[in-house]
C-alpha atoms as a PDB file:
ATOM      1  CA  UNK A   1       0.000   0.000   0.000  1.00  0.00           C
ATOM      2  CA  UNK A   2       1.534   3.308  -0.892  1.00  0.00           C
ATOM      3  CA  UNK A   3      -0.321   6.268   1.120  1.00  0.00           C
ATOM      4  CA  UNK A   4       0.271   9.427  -1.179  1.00  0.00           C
ATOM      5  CA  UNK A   5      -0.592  13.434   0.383  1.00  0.00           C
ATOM      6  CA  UNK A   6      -0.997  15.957  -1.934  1.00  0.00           C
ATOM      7  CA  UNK A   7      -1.696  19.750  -1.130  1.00  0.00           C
ATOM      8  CA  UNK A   8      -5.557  19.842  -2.225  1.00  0.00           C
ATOM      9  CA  UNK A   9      -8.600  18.344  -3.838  1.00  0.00           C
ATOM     10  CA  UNK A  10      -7.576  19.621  -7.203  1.00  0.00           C
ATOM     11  CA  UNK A  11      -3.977  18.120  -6.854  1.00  0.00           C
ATOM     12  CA  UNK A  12      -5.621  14.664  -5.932  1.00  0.00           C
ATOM     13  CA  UNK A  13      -7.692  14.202  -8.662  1.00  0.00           C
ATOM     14  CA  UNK A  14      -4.999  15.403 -10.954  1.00  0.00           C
ATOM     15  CA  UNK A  15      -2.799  12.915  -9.208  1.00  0.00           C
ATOM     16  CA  UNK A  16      -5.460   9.607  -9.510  1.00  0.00           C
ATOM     17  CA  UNK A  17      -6.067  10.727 -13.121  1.00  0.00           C
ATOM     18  CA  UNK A  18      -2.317  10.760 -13.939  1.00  0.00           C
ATOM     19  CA  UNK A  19      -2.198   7.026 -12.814  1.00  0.00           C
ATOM     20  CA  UNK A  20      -5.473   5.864 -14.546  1.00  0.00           C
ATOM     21  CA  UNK A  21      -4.106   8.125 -17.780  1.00  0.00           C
ATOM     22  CA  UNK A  22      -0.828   5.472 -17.445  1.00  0.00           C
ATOM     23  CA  UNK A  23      -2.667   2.789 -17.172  1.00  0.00           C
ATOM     24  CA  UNK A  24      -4.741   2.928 -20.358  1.00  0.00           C
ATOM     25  CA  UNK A  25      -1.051   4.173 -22.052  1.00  0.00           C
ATOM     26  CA  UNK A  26      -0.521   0.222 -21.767  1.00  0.00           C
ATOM     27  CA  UNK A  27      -3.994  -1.731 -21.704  1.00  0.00           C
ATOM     28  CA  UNK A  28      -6.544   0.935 -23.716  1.00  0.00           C
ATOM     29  CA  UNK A  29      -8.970  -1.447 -23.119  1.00  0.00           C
ATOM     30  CA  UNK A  30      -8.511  -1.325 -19.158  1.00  0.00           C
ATOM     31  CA  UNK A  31     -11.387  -2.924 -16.888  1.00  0.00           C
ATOM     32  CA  UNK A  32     -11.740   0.169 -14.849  1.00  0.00           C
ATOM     33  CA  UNK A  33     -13.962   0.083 -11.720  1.00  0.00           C
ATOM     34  CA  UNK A  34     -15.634   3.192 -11.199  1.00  0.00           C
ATOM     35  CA  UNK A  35     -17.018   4.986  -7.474  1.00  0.00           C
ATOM     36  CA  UNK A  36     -19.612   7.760  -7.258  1.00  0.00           C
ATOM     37  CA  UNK A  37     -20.259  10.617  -4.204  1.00  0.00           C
ATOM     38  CA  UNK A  38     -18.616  14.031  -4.309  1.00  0.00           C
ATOM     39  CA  UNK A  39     -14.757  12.852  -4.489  1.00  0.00           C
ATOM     40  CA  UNK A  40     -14.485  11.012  -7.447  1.00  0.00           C
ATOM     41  CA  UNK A  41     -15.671  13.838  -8.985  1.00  0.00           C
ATOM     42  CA  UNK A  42     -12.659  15.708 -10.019  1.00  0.00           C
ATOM     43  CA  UNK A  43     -10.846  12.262 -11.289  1.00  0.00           C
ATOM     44  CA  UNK A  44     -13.436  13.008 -13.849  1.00  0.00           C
ATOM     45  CA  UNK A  45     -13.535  16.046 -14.921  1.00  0.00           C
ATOM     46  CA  UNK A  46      -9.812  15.484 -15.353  1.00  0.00           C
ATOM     47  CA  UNK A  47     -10.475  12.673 -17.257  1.00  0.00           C
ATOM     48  CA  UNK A  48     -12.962  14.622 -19.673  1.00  0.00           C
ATOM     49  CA  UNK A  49     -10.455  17.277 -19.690  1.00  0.00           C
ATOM     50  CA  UNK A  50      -7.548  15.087 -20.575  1.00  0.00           C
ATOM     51  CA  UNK A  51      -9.891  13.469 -23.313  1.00  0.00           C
ATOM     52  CA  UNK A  52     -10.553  16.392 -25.167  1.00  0.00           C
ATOM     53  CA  UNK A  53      -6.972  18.199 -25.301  1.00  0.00           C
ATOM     54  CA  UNK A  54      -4.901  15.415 -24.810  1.00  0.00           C
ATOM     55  CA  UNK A  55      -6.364  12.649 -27.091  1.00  0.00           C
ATOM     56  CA  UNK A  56      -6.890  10.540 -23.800  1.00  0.00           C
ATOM     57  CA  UNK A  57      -8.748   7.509 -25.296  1.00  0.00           C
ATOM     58  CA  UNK A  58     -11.242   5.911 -22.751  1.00  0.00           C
ATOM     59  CA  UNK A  59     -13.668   4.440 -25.222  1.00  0.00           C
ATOM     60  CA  UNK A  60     -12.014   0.836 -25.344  1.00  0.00           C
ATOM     61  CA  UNK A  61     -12.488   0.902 -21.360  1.00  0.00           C
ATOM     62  CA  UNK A  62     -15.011  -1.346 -19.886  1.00  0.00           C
ATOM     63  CA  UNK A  63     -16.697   0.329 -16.545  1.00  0.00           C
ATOM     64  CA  UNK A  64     -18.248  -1.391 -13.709  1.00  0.00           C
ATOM     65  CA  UNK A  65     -19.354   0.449 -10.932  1.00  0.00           C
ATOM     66  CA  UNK A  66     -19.175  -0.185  -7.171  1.00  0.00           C
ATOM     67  CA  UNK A  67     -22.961   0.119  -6.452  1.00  0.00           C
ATOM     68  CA  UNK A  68     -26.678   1.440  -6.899  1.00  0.00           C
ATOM     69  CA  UNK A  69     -29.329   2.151  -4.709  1.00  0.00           C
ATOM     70  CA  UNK A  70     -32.910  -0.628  -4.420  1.00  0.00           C
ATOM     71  CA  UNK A  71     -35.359   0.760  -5.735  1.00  0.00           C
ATOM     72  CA  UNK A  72     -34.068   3.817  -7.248  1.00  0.00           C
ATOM     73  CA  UNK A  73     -34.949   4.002 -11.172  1.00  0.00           C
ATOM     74  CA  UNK A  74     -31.947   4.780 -13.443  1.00  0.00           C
ATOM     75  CA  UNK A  75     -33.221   7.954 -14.308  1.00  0.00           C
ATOM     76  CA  UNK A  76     -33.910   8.866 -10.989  1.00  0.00           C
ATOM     77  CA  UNK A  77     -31.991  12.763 -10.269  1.00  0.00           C
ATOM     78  CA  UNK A  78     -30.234  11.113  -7.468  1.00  0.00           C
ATOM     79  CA  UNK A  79     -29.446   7.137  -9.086  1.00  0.00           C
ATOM     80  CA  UNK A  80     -26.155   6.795  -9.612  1.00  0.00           C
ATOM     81  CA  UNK A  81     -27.024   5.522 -12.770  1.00  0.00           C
ATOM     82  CA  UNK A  82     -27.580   9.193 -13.343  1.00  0.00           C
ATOM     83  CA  UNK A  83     -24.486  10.539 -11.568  1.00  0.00           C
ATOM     84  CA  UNK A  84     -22.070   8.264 -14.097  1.00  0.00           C
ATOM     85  CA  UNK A  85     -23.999   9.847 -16.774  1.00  0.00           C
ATOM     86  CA  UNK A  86     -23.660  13.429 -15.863  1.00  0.00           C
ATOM     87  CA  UNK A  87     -20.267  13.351 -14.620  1.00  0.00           C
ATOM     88  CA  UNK A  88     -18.890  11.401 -16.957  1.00  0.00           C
ATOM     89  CA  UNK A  89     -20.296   9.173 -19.356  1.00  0.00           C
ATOM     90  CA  UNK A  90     -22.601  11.983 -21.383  1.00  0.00           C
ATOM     91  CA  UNK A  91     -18.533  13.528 -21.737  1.00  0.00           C
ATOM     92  CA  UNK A  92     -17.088  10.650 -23.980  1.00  0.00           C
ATOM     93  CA  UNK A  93     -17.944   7.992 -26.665  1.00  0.00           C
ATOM     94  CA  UNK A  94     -17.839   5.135 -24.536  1.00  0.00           C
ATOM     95  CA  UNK A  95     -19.842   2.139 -25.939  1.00  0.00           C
ATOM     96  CA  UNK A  96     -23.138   1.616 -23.974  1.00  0.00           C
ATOM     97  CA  UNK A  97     -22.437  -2.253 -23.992  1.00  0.00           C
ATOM     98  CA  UNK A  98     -18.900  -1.976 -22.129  1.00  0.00           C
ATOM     99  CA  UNK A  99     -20.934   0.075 -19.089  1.00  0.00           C
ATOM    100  CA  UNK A 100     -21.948  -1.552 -16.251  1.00  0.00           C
ATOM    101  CA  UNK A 101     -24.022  -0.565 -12.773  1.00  0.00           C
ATOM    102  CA  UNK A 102     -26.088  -2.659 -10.750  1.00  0.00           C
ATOM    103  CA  UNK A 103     -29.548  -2.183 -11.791  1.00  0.00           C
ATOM    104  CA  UNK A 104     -31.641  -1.235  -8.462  1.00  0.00           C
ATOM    105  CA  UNK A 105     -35.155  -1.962  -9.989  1.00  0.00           C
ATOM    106  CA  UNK A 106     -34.340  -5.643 -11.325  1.00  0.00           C
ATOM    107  CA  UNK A 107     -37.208  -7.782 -10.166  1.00  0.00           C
ATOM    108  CA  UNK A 108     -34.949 -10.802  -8.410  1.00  0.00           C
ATOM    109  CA  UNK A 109     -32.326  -8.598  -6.979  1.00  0.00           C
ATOM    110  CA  UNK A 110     -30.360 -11.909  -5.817  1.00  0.00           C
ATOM    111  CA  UNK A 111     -30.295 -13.531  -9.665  1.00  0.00           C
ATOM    112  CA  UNK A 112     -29.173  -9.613 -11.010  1.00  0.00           C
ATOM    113  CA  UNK A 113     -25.928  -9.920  -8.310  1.00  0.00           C
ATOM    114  CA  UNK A 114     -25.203 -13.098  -9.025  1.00  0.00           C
ATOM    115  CA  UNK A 115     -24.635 -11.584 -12.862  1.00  0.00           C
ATOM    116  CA  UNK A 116     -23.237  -9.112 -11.962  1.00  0.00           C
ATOM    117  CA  UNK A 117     -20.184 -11.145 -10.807  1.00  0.00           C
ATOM    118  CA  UNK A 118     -20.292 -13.357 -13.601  1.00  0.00           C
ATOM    119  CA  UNK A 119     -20.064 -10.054 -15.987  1.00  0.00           C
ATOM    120  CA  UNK A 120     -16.948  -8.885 -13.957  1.00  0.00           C
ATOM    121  CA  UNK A 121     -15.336 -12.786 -14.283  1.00  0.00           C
ATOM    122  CA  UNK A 122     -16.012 -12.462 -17.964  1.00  0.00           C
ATOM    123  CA  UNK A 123     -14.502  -8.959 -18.788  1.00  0.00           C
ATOM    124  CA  UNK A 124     -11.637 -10.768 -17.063  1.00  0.00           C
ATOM    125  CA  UNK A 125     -11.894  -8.656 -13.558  1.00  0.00           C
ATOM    126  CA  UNK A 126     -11.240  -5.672 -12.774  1.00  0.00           C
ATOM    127  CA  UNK A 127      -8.075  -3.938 -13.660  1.00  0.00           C
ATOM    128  CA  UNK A 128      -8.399  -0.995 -11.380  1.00  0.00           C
ATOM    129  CA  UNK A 129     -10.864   0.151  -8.868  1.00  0.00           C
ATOM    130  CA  UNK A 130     -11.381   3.692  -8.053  1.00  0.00           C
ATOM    131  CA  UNK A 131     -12.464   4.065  -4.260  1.00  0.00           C
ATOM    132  CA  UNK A 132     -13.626   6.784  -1.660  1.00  0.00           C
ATOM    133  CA  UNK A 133     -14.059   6.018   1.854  1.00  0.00           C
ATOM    134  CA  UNK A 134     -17.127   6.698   4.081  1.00  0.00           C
ATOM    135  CA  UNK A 135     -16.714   8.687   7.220  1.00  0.00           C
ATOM    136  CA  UNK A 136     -17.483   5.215   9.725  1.00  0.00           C
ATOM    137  CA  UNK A 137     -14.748   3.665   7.656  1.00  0.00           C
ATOM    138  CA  UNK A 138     -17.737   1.686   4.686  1.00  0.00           C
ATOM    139  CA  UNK A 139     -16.056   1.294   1.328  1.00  0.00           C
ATOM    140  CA  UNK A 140     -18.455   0.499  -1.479  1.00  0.00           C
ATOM    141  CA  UNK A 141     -22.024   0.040   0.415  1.00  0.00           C
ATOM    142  CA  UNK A 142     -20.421  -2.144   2.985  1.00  0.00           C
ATOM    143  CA  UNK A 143     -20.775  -1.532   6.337  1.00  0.00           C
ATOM    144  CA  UNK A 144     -19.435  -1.872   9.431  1.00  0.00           C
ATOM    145  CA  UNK A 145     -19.663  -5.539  10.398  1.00  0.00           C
ATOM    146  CA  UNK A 146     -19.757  -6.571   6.651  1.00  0.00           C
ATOM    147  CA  UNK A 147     -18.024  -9.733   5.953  1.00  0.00           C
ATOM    148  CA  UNK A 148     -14.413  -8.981   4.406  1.00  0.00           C
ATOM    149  CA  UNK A 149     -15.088 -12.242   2.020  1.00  0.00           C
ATOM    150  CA  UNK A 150     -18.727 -10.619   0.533  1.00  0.00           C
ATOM    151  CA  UNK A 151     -19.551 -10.627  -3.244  1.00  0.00           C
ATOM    152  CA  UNK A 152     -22.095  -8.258  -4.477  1.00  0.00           C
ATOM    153  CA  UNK A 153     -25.610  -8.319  -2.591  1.00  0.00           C
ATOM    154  CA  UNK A 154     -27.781  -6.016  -1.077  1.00  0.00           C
ATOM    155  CA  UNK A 155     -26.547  -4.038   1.986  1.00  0.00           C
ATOM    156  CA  UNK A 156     -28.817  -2.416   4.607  1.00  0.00           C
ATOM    157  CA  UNK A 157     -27.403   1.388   4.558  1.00  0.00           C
ATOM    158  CA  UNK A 158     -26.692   2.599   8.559  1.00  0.00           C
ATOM    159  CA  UNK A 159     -28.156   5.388   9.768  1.00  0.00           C
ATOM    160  CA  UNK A 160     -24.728   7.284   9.287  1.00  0.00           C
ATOM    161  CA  UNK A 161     -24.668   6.761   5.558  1.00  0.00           C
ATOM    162  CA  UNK A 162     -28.089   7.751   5.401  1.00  0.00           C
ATOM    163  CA  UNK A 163     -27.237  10.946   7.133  1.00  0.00           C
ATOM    164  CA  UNK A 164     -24.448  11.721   4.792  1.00  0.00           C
ATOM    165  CA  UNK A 165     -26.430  10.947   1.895  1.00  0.00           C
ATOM    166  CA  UNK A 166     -29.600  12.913   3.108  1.00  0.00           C
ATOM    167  CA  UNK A 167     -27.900  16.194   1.569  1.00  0.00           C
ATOM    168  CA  UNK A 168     -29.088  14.838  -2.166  1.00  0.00           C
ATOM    169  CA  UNK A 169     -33.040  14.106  -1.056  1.00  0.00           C
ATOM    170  CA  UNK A 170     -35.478  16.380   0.051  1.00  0.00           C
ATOM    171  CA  UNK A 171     -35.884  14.824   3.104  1.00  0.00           C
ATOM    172  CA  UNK A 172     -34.404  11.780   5.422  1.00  0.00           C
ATOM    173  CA  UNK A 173     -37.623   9.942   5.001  1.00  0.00           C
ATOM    174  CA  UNK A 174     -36.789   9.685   1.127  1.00  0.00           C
ATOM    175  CA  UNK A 175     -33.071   8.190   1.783  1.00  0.00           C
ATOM    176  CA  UNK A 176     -33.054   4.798   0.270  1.00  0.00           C
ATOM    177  CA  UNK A 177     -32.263   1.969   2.914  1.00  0.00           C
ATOM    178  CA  UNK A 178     -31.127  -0.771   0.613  1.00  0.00           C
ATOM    179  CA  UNK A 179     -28.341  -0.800  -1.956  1.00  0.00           C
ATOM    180  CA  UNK A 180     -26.662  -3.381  -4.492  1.00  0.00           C
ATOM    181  CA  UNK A 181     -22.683  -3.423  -3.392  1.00  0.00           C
ATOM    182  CA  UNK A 182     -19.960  -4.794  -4.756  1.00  0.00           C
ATOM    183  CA  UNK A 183     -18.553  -7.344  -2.266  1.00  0.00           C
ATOM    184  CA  UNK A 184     -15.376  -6.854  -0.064  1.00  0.00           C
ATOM    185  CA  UNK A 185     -14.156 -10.067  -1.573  1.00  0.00           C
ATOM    186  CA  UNK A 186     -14.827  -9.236  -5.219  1.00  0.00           C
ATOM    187  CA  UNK A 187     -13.264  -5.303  -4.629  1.00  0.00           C
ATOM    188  CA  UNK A 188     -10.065  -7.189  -3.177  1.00  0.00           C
ATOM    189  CA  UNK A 189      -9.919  -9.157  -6.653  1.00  0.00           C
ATOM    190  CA  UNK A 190      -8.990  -6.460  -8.887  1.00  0.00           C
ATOM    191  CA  UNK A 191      -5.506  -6.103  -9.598  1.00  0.00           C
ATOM    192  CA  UNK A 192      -5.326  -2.495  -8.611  1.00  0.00           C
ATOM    193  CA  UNK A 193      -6.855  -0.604  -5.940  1.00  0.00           C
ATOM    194  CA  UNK A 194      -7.532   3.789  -6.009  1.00  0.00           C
ATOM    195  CA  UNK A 195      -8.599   5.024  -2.879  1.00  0.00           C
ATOM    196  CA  UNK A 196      -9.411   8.732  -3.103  1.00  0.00           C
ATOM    197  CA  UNK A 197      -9.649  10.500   0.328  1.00  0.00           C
ATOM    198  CA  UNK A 198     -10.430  14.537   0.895  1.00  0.00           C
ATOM    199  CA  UNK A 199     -11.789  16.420   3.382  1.00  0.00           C
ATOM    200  CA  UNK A 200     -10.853  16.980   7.205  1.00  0.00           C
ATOM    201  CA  UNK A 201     -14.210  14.563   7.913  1.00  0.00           C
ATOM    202  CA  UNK A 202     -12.357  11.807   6.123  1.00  0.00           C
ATOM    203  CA  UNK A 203      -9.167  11.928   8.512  1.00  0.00           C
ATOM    204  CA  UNK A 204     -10.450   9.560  11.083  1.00  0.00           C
ATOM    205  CA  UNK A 205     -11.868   6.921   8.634  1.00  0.00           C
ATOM    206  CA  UNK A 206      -8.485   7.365   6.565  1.00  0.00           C
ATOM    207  CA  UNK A 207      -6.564   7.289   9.632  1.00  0.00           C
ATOM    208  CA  UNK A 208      -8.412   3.758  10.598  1.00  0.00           C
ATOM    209  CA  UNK A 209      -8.212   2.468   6.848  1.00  0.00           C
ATOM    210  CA  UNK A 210      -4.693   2.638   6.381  1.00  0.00           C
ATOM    211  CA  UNK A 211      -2.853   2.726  10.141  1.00  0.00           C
ATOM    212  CA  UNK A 212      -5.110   1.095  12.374  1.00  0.00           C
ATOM    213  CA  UNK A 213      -6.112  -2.613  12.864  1.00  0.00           C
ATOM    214  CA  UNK A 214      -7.818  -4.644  10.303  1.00  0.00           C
ATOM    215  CA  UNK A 215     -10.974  -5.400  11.053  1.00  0.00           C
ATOM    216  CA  UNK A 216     -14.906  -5.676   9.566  1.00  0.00           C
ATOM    217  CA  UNK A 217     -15.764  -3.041  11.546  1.00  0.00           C
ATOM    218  CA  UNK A 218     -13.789  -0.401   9.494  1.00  0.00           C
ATOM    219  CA  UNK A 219     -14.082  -2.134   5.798  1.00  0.00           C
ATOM    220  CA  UNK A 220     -11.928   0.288   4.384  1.00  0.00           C
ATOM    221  CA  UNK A 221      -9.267  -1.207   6.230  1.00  0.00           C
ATOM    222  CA  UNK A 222      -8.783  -4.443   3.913  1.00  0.00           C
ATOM    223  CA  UNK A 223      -6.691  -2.235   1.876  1.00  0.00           C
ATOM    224  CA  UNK A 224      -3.699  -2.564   3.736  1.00  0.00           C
ATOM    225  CA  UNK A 225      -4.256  -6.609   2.683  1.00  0.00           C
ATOM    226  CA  UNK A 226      -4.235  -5.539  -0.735  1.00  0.00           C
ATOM    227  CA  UNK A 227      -0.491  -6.359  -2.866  1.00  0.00           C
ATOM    228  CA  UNK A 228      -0.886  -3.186  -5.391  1.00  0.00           C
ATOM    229  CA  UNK A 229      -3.055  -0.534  -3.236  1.00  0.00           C
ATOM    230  CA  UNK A 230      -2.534   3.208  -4.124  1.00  0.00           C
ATOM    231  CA  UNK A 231      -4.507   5.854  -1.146  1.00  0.00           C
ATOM    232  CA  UNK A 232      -4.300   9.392  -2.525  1.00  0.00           C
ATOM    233  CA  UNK A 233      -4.950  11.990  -0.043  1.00  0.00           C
ATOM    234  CA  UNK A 234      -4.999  15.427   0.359  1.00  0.00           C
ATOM    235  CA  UNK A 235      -3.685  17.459   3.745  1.00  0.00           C
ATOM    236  CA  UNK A 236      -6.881  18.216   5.663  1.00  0.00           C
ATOM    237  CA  UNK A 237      -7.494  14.183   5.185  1.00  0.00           C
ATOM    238  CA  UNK A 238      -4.279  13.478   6.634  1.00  0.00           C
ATOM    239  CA  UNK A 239      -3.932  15.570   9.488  1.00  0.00           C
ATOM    240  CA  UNK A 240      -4.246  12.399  11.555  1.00  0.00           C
ATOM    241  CA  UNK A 241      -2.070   9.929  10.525  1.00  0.00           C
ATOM    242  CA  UNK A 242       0.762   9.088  12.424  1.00  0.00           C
ATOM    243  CA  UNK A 243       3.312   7.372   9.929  1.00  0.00           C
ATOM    244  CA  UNK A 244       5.619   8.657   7.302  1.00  0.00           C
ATOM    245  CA  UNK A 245       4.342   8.962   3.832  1.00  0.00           C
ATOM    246  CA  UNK A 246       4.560  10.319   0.545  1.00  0.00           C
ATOM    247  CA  UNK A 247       4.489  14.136   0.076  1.00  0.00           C
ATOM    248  CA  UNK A 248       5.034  14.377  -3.221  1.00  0.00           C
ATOM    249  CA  UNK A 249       5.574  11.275  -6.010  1.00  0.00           C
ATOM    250  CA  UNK A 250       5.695  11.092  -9.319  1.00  0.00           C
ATOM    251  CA  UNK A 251       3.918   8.062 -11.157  1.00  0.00           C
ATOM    252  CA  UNK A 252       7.030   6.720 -12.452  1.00  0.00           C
ATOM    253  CA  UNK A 253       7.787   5.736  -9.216  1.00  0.00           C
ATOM    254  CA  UNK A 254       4.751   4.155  -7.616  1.00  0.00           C
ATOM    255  CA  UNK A 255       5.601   1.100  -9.454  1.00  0.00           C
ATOM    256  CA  UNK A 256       8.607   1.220  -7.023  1.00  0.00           C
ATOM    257  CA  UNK A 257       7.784   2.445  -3.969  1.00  0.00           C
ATOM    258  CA  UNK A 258       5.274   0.559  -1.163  1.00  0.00           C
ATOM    259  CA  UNK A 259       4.597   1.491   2.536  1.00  0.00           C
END
């Protein structure tokens, strides 16, 4: 795991997009797992941005993203069906076939997972998998208490992650309580892991992600299990951590470099 602290948001995202940018350099048609909420957000733009005046080619890429919420229709101004689409899909030619997010309205939720996996085991897993990190320490929609060997199912969301989420609904009463998840087991299968961290209200989960114990009860924490884990983070993130890591890196050396 290789913990890297840059000054800002802006520097992160520039950061993660530098390494996903390298990555498609040598497989253009990466298996690239993809995260939603606020921090991904500038990997994104970035992205778009490196797209159109940099001839960054994503549209070999196939995408499958961490999670959706049960019972939320795709078009839905809060799925994140809708969020991929706005932030980043609607920006680039990528073929509709290669894109992949649970679908929160199938009728046997248990038989959609189940494909789900099988779709990941065909495109021949996951390459990379963007990540953010909830504030009690969830990664994905799992939990506290969720089993570190889980494939995708549905997850009951706790009341924290309701609370954080209740900024995007009208009320608290319209918060979904049930989302599709990507397992702990099948995130720890791809061969790369991106965990994006910002914000001083992220420093104790990333503080108990990458330095304290691992256990279920902070899921985030399985990434210090994982062989090729990269945790970009900016300063108000890291004001708690207690070890010594990266200040400043360049990508040519992260394929050098572990904590």
């Amino acid at each position: 795991m290789l913990v890297i602290i840059k000054d800002d948001y802006q520097a992160v995202s520039k950061e993660a997009a530098q390494l996903v940018a390298n990555r498609l350099l040598t497989k253009p048609n990466l298996v690239l797992g993809l995260a939603t909420g606020s921090t991904p957000i500038g990997l994104y733009q970035e992205l778009i941005r490196r797209c159109r005046q940099d001839g960054l080619d994503l549209t070999k890429i196939t995408s499958f993203n961490l999670d959706e919420y049960v019972g939320v229709p795709p078009d839905h101004p809060h799925s994140y069906h809708r969020f991929m689409r706005e932030q980043l899909f609607d920006h680039m030619n990528l073929d509709p076939r290669h894109v992949h997010i649970p679908n929160g309205m199938a009728m046997d939720i248990e038989a959609h997972c189940e494909w789900y996996e099988e779709q990941i085991q065909r495109a021949g897993g996951v390459d990379l998998q963007v990540l953010g990190v909830g504030a009690n320490g969830h990664i994905a929609f799992n939990e506290p208490g969720s089993s570190l060997g889980s494939r995708t199912r549905v997850k009951t969301l706790s009341h924290k992650t309701r609370e954080d989420n209740a900024r995007f609904f009208a009320s608290m009463d319209e918060v979904p309580r049930y989302a599709i998840t990507m397992g702990i087991g099948t995130i720890m299968e791809a061969r790369e892991l991106l965990m994006l961290v910002t914000g001083e209200s992220k420093a104790a989960a990333l503080r108990d992600a990458v330095e304290g114990p691992l256990t279920a009860m902070v899921p985030a924490s399985m990434i210090q299990m994982h062989r090729k884990a990269y945790v970009i983070v900016d300063r108000a993130a890291a004001s708690l951590l207690q070890g010594e890591h990266s200040a400043s890196i360049s990508e040519a050396s992260l394929t050098r470099r572990r904590l």
